[in-house]
Protein backbone atom coordinates (compact mmCIF):
# COMPACT_ATOMS: atom_id res chain seq x y z
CA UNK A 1 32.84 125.57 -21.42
CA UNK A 2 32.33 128.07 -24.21
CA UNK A 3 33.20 126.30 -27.91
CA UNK A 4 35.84 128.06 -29.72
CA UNK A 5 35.71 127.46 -33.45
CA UNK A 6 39.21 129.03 -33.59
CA UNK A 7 40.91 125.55 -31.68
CA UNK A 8 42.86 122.92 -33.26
CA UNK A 9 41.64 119.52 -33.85
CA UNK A 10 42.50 117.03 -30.96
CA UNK A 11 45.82 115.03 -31.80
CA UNK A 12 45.15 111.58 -32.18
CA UNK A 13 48.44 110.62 -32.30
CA UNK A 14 52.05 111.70 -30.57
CA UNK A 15 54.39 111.80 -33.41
CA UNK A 16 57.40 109.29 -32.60
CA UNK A 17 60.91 109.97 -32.45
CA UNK A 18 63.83 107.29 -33.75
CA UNK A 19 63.24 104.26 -32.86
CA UNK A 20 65.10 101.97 -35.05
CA UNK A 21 67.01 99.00 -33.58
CA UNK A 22 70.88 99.21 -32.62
CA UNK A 23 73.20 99.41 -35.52
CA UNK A 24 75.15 96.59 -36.09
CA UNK A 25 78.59 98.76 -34.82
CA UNK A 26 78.28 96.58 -31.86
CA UNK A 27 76.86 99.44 -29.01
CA UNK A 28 75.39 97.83 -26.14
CA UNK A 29 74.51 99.57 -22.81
CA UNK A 30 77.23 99.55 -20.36
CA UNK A 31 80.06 97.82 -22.92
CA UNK A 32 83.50 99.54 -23.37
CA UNK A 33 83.18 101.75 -25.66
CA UNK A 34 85.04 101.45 -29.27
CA UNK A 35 87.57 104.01 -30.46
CA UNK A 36 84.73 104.60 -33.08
CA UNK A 37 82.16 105.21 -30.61
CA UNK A 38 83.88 107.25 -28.16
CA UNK A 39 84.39 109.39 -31.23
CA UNK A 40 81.26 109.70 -31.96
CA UNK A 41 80.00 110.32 -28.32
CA UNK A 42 82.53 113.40 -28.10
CA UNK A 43 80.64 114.76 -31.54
CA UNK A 44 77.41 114.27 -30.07
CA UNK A 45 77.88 115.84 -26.64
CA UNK A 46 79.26 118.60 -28.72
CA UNK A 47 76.83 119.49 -30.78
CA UNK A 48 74.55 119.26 -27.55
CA UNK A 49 76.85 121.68 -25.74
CA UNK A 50 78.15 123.93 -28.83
CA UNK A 51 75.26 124.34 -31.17
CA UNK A 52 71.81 123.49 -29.97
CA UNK A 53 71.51 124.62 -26.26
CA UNK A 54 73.33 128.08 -27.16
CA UNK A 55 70.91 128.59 -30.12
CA UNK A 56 67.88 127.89 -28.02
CA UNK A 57 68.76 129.86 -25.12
CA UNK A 58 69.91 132.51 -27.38
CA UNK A 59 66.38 132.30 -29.28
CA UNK A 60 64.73 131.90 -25.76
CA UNK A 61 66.47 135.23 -24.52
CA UNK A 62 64.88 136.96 -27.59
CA UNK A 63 61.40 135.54 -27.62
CA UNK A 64 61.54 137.32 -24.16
CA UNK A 65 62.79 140.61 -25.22
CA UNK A 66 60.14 140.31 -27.91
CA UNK A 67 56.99 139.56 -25.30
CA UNK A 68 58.59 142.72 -23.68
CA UNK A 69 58.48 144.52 -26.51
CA UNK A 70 54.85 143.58 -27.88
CA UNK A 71 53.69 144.34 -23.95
CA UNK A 72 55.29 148.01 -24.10
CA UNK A 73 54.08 148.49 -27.77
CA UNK A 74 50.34 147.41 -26.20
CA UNK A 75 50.75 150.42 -23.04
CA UNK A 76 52.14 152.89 -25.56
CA UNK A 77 51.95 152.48 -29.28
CA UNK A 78 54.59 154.50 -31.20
CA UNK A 79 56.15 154.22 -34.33
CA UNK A 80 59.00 153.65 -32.18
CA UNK A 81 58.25 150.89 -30.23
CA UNK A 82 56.85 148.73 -33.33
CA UNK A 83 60.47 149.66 -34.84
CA UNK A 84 61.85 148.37 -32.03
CA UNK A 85 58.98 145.22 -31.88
CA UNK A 86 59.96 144.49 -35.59
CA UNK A 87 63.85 144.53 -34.98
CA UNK A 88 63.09 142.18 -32.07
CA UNK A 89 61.14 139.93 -34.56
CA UNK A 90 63.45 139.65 -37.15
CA UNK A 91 66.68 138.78 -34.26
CA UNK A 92 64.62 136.27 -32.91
CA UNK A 93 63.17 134.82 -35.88
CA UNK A 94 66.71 134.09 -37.22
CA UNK A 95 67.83 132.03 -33.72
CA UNK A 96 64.80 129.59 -34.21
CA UNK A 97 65.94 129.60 -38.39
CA UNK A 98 69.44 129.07 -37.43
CA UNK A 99 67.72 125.61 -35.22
CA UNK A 100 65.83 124.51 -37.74
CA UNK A 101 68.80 121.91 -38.59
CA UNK A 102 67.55 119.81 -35.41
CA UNK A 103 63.80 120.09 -35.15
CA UNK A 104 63.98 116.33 -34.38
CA UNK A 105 63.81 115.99 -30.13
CA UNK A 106 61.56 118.36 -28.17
CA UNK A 107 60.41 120.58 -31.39
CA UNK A 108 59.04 117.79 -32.94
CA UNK A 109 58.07 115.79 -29.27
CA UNK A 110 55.86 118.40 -28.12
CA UNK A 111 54.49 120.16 -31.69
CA UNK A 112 56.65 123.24 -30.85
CA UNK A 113 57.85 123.36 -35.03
CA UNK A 114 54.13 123.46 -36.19
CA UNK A 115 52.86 125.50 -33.18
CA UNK A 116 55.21 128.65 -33.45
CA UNK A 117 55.90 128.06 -37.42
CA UNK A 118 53.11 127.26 -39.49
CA UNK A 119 52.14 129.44 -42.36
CA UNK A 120 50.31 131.08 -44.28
CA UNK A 121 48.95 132.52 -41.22
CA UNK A 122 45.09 132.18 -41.51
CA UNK A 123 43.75 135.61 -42.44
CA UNK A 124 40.23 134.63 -42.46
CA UNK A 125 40.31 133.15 -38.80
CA UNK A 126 42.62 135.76 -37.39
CA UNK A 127 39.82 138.52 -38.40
CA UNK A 128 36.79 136.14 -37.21
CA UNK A 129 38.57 136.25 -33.88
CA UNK A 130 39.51 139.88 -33.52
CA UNK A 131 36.01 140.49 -34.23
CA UNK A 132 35.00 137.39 -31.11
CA UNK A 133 34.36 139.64 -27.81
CA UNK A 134 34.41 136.42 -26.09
CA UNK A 135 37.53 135.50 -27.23
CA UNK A 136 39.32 138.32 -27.44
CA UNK A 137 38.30 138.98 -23.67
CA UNK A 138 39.92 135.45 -23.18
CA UNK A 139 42.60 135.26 -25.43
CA UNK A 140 45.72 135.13 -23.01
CA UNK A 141 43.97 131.60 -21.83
CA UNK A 142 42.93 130.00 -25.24
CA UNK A 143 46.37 131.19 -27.12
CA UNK A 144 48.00 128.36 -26.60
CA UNK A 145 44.98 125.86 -27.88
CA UNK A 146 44.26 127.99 -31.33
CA UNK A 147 44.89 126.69 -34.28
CA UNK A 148 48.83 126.44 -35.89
CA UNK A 149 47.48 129.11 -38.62
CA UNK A 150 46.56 131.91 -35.91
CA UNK A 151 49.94 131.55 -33.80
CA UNK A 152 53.68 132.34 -33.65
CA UNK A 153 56.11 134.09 -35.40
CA UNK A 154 54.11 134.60 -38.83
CA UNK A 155 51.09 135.82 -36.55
CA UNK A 156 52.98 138.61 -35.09
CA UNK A 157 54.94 139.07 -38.69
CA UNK A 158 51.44 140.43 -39.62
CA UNK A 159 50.36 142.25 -37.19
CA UNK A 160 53.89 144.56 -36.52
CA UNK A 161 54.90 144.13 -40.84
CA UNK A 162 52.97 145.33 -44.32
CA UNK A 163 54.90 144.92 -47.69
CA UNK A 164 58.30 144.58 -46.05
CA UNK A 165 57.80 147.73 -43.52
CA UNK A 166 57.22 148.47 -40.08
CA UNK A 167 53.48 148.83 -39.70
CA UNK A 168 52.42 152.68 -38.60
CA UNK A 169 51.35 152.97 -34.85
CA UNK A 170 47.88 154.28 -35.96
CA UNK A 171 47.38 151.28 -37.99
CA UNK A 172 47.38 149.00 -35.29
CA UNK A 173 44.56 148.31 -33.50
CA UNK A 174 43.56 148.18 -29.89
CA UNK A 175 43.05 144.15 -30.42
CA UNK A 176 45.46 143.16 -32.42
CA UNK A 177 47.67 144.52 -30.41
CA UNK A 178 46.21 142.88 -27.31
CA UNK A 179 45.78 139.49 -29.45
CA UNK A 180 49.58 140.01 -30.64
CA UNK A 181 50.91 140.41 -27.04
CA UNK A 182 49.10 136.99 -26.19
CA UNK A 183 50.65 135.19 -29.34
CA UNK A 184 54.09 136.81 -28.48
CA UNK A 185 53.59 135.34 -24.52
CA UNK A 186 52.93 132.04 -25.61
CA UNK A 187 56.04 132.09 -28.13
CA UNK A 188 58.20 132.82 -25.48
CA UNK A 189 57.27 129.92 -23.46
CA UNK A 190 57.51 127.63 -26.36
CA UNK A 191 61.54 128.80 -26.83
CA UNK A 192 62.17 128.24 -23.15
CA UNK A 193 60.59 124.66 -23.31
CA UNK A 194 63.33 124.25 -26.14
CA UNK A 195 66.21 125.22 -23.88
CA UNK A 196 64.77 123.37 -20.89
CA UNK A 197 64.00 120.03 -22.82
CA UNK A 198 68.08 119.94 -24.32
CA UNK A 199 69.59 121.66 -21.36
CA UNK A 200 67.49 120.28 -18.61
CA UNK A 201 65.05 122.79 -16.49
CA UNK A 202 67.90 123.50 -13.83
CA UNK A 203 70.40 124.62 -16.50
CA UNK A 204 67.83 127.25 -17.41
CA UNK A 205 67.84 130.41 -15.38
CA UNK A 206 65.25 130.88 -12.86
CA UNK A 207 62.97 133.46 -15.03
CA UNK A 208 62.84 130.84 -17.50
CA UNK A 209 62.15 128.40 -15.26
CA UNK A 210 59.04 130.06 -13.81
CA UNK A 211 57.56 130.72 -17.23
CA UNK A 212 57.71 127.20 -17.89
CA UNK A 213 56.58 125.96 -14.43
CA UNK A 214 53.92 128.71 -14.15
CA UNK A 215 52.57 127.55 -17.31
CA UNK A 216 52.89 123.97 -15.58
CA UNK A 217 54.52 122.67 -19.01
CA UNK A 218 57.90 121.11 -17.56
CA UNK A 219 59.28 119.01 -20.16
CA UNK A 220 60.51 115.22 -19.49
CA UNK A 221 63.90 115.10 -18.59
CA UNK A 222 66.35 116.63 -21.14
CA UNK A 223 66.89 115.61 -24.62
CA UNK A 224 70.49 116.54 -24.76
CA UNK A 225 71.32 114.11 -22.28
CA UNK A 226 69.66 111.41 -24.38
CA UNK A 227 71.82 112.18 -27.50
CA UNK A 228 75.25 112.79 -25.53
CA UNK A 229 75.27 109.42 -23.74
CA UNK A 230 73.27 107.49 -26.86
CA UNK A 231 73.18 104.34 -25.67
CA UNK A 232 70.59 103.65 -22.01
CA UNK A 233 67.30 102.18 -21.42
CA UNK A 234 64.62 103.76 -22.68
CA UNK A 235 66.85 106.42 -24.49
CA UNK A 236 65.51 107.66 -28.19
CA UNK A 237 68.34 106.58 -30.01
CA UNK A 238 69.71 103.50 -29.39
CA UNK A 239 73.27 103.76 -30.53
CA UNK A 240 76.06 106.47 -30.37
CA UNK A 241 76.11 105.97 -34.07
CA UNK A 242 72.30 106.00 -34.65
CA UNK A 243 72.34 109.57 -32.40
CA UNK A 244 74.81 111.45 -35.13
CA UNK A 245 73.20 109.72 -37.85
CA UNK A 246 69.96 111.79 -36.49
CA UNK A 247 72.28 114.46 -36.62
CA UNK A 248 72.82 114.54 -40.36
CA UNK A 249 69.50 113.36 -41.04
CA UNK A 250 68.29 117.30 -39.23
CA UNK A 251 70.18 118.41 -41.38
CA UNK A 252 68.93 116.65 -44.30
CA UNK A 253 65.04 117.23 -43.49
CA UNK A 254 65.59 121.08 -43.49
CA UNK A 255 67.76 121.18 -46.76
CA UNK A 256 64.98 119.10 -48.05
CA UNK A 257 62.37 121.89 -46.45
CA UNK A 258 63.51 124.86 -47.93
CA UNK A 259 64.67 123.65 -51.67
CA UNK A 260 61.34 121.18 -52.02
CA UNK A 261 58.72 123.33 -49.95
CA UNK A 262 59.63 126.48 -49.12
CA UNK A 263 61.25 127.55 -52.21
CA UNK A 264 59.90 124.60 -54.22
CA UNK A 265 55.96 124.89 -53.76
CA UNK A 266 55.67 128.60 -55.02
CA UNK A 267 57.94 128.32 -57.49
CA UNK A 268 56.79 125.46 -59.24
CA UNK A 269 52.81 126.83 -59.10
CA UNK A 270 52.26 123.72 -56.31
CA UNK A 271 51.06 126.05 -53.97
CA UNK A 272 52.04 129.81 -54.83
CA UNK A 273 50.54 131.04 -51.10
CA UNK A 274 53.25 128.84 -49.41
CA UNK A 275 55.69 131.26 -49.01
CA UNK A 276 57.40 131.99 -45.70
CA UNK A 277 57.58 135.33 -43.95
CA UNK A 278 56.32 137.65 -46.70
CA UNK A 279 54.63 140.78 -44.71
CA UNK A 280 58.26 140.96 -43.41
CA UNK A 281 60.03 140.47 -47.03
CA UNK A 282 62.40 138.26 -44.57
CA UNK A 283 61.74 134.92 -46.62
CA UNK A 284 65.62 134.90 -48.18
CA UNK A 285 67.12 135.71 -44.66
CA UNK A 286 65.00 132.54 -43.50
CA UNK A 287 66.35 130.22 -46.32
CA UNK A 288 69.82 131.09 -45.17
CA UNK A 289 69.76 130.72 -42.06
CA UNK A 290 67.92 127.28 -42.23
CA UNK A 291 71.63 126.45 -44.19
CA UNK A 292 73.20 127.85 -42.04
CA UNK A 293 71.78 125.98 -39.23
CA UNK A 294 73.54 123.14 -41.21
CA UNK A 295 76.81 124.45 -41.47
CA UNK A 296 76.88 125.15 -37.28
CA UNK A 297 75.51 121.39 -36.88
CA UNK A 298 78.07 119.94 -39.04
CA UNK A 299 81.12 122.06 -37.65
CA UNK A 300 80.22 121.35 -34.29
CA UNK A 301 78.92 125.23 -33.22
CA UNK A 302 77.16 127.76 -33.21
CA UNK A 303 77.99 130.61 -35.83
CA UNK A 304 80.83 127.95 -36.75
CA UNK A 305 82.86 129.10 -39.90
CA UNK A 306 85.66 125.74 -39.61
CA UNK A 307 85.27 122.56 -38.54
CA UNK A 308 86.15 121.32 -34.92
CA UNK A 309 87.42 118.73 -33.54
CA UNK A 310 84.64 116.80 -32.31
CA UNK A 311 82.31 117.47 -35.23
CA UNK A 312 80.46 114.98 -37.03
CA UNK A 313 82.75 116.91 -40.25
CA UNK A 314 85.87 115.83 -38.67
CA UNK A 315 84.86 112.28 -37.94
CA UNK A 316 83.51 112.18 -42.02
CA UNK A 317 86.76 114.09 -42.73
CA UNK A 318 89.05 111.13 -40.96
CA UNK A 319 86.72 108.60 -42.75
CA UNK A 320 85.94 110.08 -46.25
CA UNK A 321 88.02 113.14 -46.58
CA UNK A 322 86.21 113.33 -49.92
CA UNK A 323 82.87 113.07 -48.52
CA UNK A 324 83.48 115.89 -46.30
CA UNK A 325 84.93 118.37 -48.64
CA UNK A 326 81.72 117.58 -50.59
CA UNK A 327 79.20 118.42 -48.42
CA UNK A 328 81.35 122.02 -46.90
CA UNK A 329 81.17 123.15 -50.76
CA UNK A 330 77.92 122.46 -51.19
CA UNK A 331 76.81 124.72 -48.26
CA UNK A 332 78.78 127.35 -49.36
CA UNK A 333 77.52 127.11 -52.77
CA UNK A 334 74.16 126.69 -51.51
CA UNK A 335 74.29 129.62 -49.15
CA UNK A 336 75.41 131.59 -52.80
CA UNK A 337 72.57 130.43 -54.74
CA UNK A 338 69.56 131.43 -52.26
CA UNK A 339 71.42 135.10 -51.63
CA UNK A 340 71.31 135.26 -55.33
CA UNK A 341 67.92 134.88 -55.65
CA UNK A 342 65.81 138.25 -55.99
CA UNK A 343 64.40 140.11 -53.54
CA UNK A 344 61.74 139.94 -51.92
CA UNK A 345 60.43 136.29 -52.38
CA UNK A 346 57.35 137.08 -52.00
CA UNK A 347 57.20 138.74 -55.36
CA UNK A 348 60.33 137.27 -57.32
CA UNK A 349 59.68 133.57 -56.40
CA UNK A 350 58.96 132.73 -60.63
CA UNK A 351 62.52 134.03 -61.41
CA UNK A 352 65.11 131.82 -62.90
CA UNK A 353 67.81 131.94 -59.71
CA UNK A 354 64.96 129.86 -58.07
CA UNK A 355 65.24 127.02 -59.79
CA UNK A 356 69.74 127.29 -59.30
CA UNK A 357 68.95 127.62 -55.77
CA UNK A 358 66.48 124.52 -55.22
CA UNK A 359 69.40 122.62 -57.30
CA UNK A 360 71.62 123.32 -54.97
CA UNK A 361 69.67 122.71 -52.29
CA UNK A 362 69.29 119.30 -53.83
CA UNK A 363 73.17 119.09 -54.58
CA UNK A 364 73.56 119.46 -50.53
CA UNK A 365 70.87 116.91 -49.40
CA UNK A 366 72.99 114.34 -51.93
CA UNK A 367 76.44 115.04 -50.44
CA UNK A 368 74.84 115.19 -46.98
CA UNK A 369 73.62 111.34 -47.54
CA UNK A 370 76.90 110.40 -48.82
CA UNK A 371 78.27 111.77 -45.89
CA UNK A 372 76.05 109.75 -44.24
CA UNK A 373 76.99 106.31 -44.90
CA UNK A 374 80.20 106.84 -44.07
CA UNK A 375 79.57 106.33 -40.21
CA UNK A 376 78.73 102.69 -41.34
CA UNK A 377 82.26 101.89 -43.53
């Protein structure tokens, strides 16, 4: 076996999902349910149904299109094929932002957050492995083992983008290309894992299921299940209440994300390189749609603009009408501040509308935990 310095370290450890002990609402497996649970098991099956498996088969339809793309830009490089690569990007790029509300499940299960979204992408490695015969003649085999730093979205973001543009045709090379169509291959199999895992394989359609199969990467039985029925042996969460309680606490971690880290670490001199999608000047757009991945989690849908009926809003609504009136104006007024911000991020991230935008970032992450506790009262 040839030694790749490019791989990532073994794991030596499979990150955990929930486990915390039944909540003392009184769910057992099998009992009738309460009026409070059943409420809470039409929210969760819900945002199963209405929000995560129509992002990710949405974002896995894309990722396709994209490999597509990347494959025709490879045969025949024009101008107008990496226009039509870079549009591609971008519209697929927003489906996984608009999912980054519930990372927790098979993103997190089976390192598909890190593996497709880790940046800064590693310049240093990328051009020690361009310049690798041996792995560049192998590269559709080792993509999927290379480190987070030389895959995903940001790796194609440089190849196809410079300083907010469409990269030139000529500019491209011959190997990037071929190493881009590789990275753009294995992204698309990562999305369709997503929609498999919360769907279930045979709710996928049967080009998606041979990717995955072909790839001999089935995922365990599906996820969405799990958080619909909340309450079985051996399930992740172990209470109806515990499984929306995950569901605000998505929504929590990414608020958290994007006003601490993404926004936070360059703007505060922590780490002024950590700064999302900048060859594509699409960091704002990102930011955005990470809240609203938020809203359509806490309305119950995707590309939700009210709250339905079984949405974990309405249950905080019939609970703490306060509590959810709190939390809908702080998205909005969260969604305000980041648009406000100056474009591109990459070069504005010292201006003052930073700092009103990580406040309100913070503002939502405090009504979101207020929200919270109400499924306890």
């Amino acid at each position: 076996m040839k030694f790749y310095p490019f791989f990532k370290l073994p794991l030596l450890c499979v990150a955990a999902l929930i486990t915390a002990s039944c909540s003392d609402n009184g769910d057992e497996p099998n009992s009738p349910l309460s009026e409070k649970e059943s409420a809470l098991q039409a929210v969760n099956e819900r945002f199963v149904d209405a929000t995560v498996v129509p992002v990710y088969s949405s974002l896995a339809d894309k990722s396709i299109a994209l490999q597509n793309a990347m494959e025709q830009l490879r045969n025949y490089p024009t101008d107008a094929r990496v226009a039509e690569a870079c549009t591609l990007w971008k519209e697929s790029r927003q489906y996984w932002e608009w999912s980054e509300a519930f990372l927790f499940g098979a993103a997190s299960k089976y390192y598909i957050d890190p593996h497709i979204d880790t940046w800064p992408l590693d310049v240093t490695a990328l051009n020690r492995l361009l310049n690798s015969k041996d792995m560049m003649d192998d590269i559709e085999n080792v993509v999927g083992n290379l480190n987070y730093g030389l895959v995903g979205y940001h790796a194609i973001e440089y190849i196809i983008f410079r300083n907010g543009s469409n990269r030139p045709a000529t500019n491209i090379s011959t190997d990037e290309l071929r190493y881009a169509v590789a990275v753009a291959k294995d992204l698309a199999l990562s999305c369709c894992r997503l929609e498999a895992a919360w769907a279930g394989i045979d709710n996928v359609t049967a080009a998606k299921r041979t990717i995955i199969e072909d790839a001999e990467m089935e995922p365990d039985p599906n996820v969405g299940a799990e958080l619909g029925i909340g309450v079985r042996a051996g399930s992740t969460w172990k209470s109806i209440t515990l499984g929306t309680d995950q569901i605000i606490e998505g929504c929590k971690d990414i608020v958290d994300e994007v006003g601490n880290s993404k926004i936070g670490k360059p703007h505060t001199g922590e780490d002024e390189s950590y700064i999302e999608s900048p060859h594509a000047y699409n960091s704002i757009q990102d930011f955005i749609d990470n809240i609203e991945s938020v809203r359509y989690a806490y309305f119950g849908g995707f590309r939700a603009s009210s709250a339905h009926a079984n949405s974990v809003s309405a249950y905080i609504r019939s609970v703490d009408p306060a509590a959810d009136e709190a939390v809908i104006k702080a998205i909005d007024a969260c969604v305000a501040a980041i648009n406000a911000m100056p474009r591109p991020f990459v070069k504005n991230y010292k201006a003052a509308e930073v700092s009103a935008a990580m406040n309100a970032c913070e503002a939502l992450s405090e009504a979101l935990t207020a929200a919270q506790k109400t499924l306890y009262k």
